[in-house]
C-alpha atoms as a PDB file:
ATOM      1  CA  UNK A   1       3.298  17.797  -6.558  1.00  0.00           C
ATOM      2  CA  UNK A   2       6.988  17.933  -7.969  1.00  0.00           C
ATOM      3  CA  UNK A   3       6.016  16.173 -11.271  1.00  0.00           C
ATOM      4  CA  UNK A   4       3.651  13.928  -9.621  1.00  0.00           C
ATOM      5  CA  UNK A   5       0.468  12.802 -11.796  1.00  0.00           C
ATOM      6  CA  UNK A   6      -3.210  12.738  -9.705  1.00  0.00           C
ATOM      7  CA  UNK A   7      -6.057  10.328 -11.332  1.00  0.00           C
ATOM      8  CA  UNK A   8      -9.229   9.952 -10.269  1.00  0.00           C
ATOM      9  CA  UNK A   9     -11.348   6.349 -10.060  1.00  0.00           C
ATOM     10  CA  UNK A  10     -14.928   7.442 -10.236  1.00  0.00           C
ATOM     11  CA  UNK A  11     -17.259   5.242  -9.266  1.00  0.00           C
ATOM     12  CA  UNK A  12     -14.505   3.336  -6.913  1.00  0.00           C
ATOM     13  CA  UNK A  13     -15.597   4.821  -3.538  1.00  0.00           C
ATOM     14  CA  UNK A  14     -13.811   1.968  -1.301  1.00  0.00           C
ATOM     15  CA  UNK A  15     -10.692   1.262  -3.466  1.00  0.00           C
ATOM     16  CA  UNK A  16      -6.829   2.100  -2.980  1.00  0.00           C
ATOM     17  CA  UNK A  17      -4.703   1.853  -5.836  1.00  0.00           C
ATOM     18  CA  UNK A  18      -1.108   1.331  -6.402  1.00  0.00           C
ATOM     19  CA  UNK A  19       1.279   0.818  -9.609  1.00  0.00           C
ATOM     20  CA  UNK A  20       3.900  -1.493 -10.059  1.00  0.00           C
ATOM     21  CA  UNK A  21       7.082  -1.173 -12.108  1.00  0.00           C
ATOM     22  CA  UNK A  22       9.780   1.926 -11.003  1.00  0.00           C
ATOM     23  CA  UNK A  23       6.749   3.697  -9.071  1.00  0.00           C
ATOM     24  CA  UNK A  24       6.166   4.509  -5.157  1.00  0.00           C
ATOM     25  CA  UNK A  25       3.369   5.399  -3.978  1.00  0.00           C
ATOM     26  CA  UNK A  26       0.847   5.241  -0.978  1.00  0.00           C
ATOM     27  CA  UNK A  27      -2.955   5.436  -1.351  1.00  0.00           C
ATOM     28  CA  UNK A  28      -5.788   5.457   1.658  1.00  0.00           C
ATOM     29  CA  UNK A  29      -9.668   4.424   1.760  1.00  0.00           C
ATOM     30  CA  UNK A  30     -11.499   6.054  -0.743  1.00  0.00           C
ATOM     31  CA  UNK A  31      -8.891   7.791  -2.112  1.00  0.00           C
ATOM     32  CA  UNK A  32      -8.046   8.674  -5.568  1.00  0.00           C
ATOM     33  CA  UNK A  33      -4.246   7.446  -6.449  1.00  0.00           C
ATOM     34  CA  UNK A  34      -0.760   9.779  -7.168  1.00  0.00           C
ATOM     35  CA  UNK A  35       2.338   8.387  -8.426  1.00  0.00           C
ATOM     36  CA  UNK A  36       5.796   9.928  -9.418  1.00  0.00           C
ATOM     37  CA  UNK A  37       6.252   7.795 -13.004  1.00  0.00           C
ATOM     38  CA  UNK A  38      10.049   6.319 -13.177  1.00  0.00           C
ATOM     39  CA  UNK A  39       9.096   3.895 -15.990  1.00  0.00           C
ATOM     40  CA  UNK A  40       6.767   2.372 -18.310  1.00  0.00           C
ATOM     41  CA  UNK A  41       3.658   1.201 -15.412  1.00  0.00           C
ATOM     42  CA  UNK A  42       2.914  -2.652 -16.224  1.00  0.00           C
ATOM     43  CA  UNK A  43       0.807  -3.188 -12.918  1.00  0.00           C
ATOM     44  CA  UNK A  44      -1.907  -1.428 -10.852  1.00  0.00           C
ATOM     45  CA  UNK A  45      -2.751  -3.112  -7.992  1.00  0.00           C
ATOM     46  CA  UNK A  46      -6.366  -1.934  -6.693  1.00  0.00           C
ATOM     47  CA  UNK A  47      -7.415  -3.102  -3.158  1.00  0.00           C
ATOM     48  CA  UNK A  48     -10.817  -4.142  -2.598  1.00  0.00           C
ATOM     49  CA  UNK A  49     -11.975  -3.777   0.985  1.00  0.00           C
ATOM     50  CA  UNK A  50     -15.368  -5.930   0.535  1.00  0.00           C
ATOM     51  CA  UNK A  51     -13.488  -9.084  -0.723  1.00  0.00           C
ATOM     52  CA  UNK A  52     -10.390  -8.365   1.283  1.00  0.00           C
ATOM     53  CA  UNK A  53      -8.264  -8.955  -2.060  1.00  0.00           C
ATOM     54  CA  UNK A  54      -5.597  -7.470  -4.120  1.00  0.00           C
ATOM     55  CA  UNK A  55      -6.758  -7.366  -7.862  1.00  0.00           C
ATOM     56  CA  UNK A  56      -4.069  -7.172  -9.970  1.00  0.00           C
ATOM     57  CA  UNK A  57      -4.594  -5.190 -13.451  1.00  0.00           C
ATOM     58  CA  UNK A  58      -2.041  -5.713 -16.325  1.00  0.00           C
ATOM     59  CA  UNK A  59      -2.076  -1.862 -17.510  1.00  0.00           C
ATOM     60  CA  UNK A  60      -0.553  -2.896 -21.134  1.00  0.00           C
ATOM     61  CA  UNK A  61      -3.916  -5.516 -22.056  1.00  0.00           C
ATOM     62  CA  UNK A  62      -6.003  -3.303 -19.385  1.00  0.00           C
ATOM     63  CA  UNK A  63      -7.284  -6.892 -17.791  1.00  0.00           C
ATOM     64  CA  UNK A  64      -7.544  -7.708 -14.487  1.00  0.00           C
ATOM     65  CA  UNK A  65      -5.826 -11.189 -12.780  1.00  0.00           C
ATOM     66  CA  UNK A  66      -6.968 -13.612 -10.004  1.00  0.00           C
ATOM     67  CA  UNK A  67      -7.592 -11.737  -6.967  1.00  0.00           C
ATOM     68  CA  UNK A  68      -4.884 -11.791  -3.921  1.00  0.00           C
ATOM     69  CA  UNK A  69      -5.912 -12.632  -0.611  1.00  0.00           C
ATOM     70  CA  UNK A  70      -4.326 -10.451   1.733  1.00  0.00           C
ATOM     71  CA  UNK A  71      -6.319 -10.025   4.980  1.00  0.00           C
ATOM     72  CA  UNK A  72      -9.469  -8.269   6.201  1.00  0.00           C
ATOM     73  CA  UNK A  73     -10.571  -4.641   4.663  1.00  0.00           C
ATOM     74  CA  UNK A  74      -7.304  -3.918   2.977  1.00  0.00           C
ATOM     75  CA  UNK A  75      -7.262  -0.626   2.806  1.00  0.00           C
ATOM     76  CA  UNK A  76      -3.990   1.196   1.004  1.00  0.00           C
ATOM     77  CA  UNK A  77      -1.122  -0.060  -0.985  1.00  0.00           C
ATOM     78  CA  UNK A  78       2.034   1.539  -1.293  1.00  0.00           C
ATOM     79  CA  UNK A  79       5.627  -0.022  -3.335  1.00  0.00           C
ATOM     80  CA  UNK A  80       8.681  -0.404  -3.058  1.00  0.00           C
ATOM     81  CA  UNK A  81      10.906   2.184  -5.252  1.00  0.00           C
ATOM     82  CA  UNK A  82      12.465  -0.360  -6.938  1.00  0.00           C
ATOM     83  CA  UNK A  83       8.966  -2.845  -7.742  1.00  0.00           C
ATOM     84  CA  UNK A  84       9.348  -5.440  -6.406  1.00  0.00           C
ATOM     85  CA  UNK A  85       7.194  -5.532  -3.470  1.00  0.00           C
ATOM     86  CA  UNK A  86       3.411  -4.249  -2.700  1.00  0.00           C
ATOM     87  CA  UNK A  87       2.580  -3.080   0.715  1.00  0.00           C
ATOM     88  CA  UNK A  88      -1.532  -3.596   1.508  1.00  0.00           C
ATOM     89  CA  UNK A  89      -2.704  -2.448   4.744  1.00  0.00           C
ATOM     90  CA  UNK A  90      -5.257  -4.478   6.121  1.00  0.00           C
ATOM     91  CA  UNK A  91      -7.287  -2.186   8.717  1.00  0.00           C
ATOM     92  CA  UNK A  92      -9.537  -5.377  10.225  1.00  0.00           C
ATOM     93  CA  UNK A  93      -6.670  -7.354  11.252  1.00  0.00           C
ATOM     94  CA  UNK A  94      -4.246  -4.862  12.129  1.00  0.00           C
ATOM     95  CA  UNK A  95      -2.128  -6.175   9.803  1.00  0.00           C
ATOM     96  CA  UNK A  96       0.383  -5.686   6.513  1.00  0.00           C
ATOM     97  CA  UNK A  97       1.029  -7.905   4.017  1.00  0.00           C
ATOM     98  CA  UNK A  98       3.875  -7.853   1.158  1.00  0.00           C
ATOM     99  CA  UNK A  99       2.677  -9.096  -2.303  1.00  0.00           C
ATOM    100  CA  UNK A 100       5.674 -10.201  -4.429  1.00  0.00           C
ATOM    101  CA  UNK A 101       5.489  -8.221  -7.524  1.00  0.00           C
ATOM    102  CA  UNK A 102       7.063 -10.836  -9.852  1.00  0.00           C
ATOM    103  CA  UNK A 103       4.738 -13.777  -8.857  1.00  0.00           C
ATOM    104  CA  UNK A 104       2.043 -11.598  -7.575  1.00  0.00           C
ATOM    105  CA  UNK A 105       1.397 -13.791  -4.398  1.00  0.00           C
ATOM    106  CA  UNK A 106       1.123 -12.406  -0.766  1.00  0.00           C
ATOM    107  CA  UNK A 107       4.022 -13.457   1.924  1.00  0.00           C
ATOM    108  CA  UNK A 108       3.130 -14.201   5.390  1.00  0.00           C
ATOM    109  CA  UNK A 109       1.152 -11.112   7.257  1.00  0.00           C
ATOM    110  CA  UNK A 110       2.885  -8.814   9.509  1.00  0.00           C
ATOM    111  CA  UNK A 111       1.312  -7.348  12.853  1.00  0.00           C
ATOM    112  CA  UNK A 112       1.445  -3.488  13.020  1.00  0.00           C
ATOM    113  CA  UNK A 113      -1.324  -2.138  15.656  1.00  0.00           C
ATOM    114  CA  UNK A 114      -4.964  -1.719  15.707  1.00  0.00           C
ATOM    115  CA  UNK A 115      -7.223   0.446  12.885  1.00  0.00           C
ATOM    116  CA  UNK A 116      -4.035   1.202  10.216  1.00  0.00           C
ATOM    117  CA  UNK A 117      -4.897   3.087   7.427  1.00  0.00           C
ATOM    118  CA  UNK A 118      -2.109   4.670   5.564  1.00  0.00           C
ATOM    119  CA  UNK A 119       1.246   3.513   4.088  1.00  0.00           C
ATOM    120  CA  UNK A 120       3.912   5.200   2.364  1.00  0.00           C
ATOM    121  CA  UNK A 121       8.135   3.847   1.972  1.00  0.00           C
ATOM    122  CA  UNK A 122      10.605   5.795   2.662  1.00  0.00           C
ATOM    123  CA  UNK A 123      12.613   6.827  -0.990  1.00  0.00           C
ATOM    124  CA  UNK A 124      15.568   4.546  -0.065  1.00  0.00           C
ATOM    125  CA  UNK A 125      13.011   1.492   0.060  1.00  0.00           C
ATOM    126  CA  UNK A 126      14.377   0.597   3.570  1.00  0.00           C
ATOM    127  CA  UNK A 127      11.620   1.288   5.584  1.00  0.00           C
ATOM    128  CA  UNK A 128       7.443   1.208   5.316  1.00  0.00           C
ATOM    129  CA  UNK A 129       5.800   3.269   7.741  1.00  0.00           C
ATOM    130  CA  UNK A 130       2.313   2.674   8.779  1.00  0.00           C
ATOM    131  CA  UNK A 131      -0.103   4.963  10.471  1.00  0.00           C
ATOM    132  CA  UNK A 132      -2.545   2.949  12.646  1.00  0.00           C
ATOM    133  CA  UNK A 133      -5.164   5.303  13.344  1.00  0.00           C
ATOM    134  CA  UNK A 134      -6.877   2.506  16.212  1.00  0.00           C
ATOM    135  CA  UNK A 135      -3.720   2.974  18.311  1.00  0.00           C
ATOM    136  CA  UNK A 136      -2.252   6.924  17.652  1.00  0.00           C
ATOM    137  CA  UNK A 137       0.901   5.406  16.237  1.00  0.00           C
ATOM    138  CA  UNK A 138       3.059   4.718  13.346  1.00  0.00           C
ATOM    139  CA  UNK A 139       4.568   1.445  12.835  1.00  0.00           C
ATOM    140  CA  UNK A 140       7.750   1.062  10.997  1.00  0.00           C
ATOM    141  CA  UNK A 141       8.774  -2.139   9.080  1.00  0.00           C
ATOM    142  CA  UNK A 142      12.027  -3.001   7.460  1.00  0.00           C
ATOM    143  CA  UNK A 143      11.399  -4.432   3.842  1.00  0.00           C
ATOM    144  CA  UNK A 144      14.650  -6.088   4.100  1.00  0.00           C
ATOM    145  CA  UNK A 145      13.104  -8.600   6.518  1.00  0.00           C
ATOM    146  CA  UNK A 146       9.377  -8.094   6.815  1.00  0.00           C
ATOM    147  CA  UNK A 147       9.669  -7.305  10.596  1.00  0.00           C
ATOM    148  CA  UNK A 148       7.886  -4.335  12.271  1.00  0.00           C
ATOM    149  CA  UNK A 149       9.773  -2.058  14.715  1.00  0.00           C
ATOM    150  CA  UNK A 150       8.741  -0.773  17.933  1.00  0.00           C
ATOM    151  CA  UNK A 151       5.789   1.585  17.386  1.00  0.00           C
ATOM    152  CA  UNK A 152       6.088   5.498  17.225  1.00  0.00           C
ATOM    153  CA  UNK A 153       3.341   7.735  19.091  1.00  0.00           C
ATOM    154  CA  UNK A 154       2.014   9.924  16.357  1.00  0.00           C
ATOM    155  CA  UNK A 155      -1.290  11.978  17.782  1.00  0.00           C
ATOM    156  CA  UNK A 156      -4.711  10.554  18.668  1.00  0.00           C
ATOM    157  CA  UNK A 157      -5.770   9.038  15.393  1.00  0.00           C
ATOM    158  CA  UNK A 158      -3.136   8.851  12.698  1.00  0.00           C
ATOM    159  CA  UNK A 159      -4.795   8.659   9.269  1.00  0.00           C
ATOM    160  CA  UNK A 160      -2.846   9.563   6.643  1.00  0.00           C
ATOM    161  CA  UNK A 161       1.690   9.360   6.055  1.00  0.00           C
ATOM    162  CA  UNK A 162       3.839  11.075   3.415  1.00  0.00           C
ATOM    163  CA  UNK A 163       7.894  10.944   3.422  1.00  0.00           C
ATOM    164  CA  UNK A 164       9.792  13.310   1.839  1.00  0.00           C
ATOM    165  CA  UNK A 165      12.287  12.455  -0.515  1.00  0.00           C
END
């Protein structure tokens, strides 16, 4: 995985899990998390479907924050490359919504299409692409302005998205 570390959360069937601080990644339901390390982590952010929250964990005093309410059945997280900004998918709503790294508190939700699952950002940081498995498309949306683009046909159910570098 061209340097890329795997760990596995056992016991965490329903939980994505992303980390802050120089690292991009994307995570789906029930999935265990890789990241490409660019820098010392200080944040994992671990979505939690059945409260519809973002828990923040400080990595450095391993303790967990307030919660971050980000929509219903969140259910991946991917970041920006440069850390400030956390991606959650929320599959219920058919929504996205940005968490600002820095103050850890969600920005306005943005519409993407029904069922998405998956998220990943492109290596520029330009550009998250979302893969709505309800609709057979993926949904781009430029992190410059929070705005989702006209929707891409991808196959019957799209569940999963990788970019190459």
């Amino acid at each position: 995985m061209n340097g890329a570390r795997r760990a596995a959360l056992p016991g965490l069937a329903a939980v994505a899990v992303a980390v802050a601080s120089g690292v991009a990644m994307a995570a789906g339901p029930a999935a265990a998390a890789a990241a490409r390390p660019r820098g010392p982590a200080k944040t994992a952010y671990v979505a939690d479907a059945g409260s519809a929250t973002v828990t923040p964990i400080n990595t450095a005093t391993k303790r967990a924050e307030h919660g971050i309410r980000v929509g219903g059945d969140p259910q991946a997280i991917a970041i920006t490359p440069n850390g400030k900004t956390a991606y959650v998918v929320n599959h219920g709503p058919g929504t996205v919504t940005p968490i600002n790294t820095a103050s850890n508190r969600a920005e306005p939700s943005i519409k993407v299409g029904p069922g998405p699952r998956a998220i990943a950002i492109t290596p520029n940081g330009k550009t998250a692409c979302v893969a709505n498995s309800g609709s057979g498309t993926v949904t781009p949306i430029s992190t410059a302005t929070n705005k989702a683009g006209a929707a891409i046909k991808a196959g019957a159910s799209p569940w999963a998205i990788a970019i190459t570098p």
